[in-house]
C-alpha atoms as a PDB file:
ATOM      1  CA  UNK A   1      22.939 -97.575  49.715  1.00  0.00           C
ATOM      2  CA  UNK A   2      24.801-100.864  51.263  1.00  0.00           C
ATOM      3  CA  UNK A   3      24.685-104.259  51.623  1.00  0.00           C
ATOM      4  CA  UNK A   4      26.186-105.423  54.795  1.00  0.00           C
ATOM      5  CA  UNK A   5      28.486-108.101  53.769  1.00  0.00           C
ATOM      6  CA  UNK A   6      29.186-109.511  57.795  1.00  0.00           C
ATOM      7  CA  UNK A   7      26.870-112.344  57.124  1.00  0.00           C
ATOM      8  CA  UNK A   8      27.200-115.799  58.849  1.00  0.00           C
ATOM      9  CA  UNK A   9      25.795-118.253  56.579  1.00  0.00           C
ATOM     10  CA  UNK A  10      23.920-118.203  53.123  1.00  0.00           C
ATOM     11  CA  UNK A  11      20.491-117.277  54.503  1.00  0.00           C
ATOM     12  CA  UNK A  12      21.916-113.695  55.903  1.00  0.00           C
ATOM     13  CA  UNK A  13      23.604-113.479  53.098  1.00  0.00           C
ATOM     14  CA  UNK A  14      20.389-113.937  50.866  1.00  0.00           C
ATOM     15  CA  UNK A  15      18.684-111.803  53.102  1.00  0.00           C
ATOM     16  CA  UNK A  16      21.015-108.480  52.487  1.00  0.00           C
ATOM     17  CA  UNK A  17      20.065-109.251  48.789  1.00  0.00           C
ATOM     18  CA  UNK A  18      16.265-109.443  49.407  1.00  0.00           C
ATOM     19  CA  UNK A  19      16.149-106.081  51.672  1.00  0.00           C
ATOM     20  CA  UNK A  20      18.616-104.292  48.829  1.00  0.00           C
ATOM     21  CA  UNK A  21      16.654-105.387  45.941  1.00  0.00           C
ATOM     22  CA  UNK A  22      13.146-104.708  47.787  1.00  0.00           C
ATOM     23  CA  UNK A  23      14.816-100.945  48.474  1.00  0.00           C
ATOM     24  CA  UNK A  24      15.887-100.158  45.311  1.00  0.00           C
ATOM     25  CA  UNK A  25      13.349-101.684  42.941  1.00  0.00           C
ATOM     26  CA  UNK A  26      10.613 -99.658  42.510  1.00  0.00           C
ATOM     27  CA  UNK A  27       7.563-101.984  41.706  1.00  0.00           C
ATOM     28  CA  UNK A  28       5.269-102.317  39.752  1.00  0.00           C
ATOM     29  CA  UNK A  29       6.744-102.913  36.676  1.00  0.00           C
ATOM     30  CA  UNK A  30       6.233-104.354  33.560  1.00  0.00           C
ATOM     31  CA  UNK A  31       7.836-107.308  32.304  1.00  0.00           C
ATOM     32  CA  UNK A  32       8.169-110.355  30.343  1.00  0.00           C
ATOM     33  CA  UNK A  33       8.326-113.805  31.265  1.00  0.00           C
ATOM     34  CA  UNK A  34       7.946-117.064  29.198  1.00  0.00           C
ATOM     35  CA  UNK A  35       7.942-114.722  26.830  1.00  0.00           C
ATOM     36  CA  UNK A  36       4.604-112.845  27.898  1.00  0.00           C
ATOM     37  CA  UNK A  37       3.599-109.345  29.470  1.00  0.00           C
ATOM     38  CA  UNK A  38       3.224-109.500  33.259  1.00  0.00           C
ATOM     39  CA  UNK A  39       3.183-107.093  36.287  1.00  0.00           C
ATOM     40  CA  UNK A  40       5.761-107.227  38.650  1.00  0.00           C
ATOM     41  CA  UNK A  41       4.078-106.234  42.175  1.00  0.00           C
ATOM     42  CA  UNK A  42       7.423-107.315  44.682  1.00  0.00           C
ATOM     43  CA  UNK A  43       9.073-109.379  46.265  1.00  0.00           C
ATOM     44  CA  UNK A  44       8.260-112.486  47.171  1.00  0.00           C
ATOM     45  CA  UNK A  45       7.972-113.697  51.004  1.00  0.00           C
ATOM     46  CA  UNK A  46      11.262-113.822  52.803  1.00  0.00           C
ATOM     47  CA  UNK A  47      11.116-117.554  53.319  1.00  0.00           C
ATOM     48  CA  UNK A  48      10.398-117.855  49.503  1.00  0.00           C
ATOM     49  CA  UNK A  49      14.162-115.796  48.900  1.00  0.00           C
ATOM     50  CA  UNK A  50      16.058-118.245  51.048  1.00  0.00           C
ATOM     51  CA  UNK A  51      17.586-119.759  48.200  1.00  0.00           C
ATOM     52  CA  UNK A  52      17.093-117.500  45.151  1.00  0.00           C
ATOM     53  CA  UNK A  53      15.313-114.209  44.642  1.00  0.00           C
ATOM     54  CA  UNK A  54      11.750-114.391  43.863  1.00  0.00           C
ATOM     55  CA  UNK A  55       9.460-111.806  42.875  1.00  0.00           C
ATOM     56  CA  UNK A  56       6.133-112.023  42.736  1.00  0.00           C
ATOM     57  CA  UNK A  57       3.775-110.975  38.958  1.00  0.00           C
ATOM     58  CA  UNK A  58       0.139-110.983  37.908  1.00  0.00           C
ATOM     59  CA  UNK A  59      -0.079-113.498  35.111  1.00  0.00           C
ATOM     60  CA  UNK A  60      -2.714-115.125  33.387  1.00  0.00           C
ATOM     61  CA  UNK A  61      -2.562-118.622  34.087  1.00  0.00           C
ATOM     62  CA  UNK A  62      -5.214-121.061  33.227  1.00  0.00           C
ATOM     63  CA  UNK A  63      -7.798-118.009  31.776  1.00  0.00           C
ATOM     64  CA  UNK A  64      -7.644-116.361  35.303  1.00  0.00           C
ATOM     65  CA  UNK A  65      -5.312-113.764  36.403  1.00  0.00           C
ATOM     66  CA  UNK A  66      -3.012-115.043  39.673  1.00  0.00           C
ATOM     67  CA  UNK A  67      -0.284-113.865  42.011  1.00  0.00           C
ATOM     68  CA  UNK A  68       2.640-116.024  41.316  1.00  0.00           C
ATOM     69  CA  UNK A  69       6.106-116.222  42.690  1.00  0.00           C
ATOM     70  CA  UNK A  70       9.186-116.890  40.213  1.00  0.00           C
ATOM     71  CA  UNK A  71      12.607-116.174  39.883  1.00  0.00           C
ATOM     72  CA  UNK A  72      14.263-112.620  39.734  1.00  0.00           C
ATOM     73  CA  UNK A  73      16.462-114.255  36.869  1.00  0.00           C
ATOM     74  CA  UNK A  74      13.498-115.378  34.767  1.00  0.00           C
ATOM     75  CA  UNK A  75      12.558-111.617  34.340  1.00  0.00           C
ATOM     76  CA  UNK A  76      12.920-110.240  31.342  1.00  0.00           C
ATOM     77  CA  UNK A  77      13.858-106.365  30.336  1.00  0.00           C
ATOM     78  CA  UNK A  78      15.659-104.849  28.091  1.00  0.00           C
ATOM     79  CA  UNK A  79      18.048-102.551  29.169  1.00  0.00           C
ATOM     80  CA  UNK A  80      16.597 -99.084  29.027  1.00  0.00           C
ATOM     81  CA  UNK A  81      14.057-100.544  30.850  1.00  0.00           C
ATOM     82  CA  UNK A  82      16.072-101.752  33.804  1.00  0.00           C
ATOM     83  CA  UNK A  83      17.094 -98.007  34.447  1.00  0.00           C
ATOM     84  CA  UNK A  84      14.110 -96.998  35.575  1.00  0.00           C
ATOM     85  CA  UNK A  85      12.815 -99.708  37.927  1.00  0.00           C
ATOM     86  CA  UNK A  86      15.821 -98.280  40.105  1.00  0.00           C
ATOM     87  CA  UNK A  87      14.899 -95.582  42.635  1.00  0.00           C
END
């Protein structure tokens, strides 16, 4: 595994993140967020992890179960857990 580090602005940079993490993560996985159970499918769209990494989860929202994108930070695991999203 590397990340090439030769990047010349942010959005290459972000974009060695987004094709590590979409590597290595092995989705789906469970996980919480705002403090409730939700399926992690992937990543979100490139354009989408410009800025910050976004994954995308099934979550109920409104009664109805949707595909929505948030932040990779705003995941929630505990640590055992974390081991073995890793490939």
């Amino acid at each position: 595994m590397e990340i090439v580090v030769d990047a010349y602005d942010e959005v290459e940079r972000a974009m060695g993140w987004y094709y590590y993490l979409d590597d290595n993560l092995q989705f789906p996985f469970t996980a919480y967020w705002r403090n409730k159970k939700v399926e992690v499918i992937g990543m979100a769209s490139e354009g989408e992890c410009e800025a910050d990494m976004r994954v995308e989860i099934c979550a109920l929202v409104g009664g109805e179960e949707e595909v929505i994108s948030i932040q990779l930070q705003d995941v929630q695991r505990n640590f055992y857990s974390l081991t073995k999203i890793y490939r």
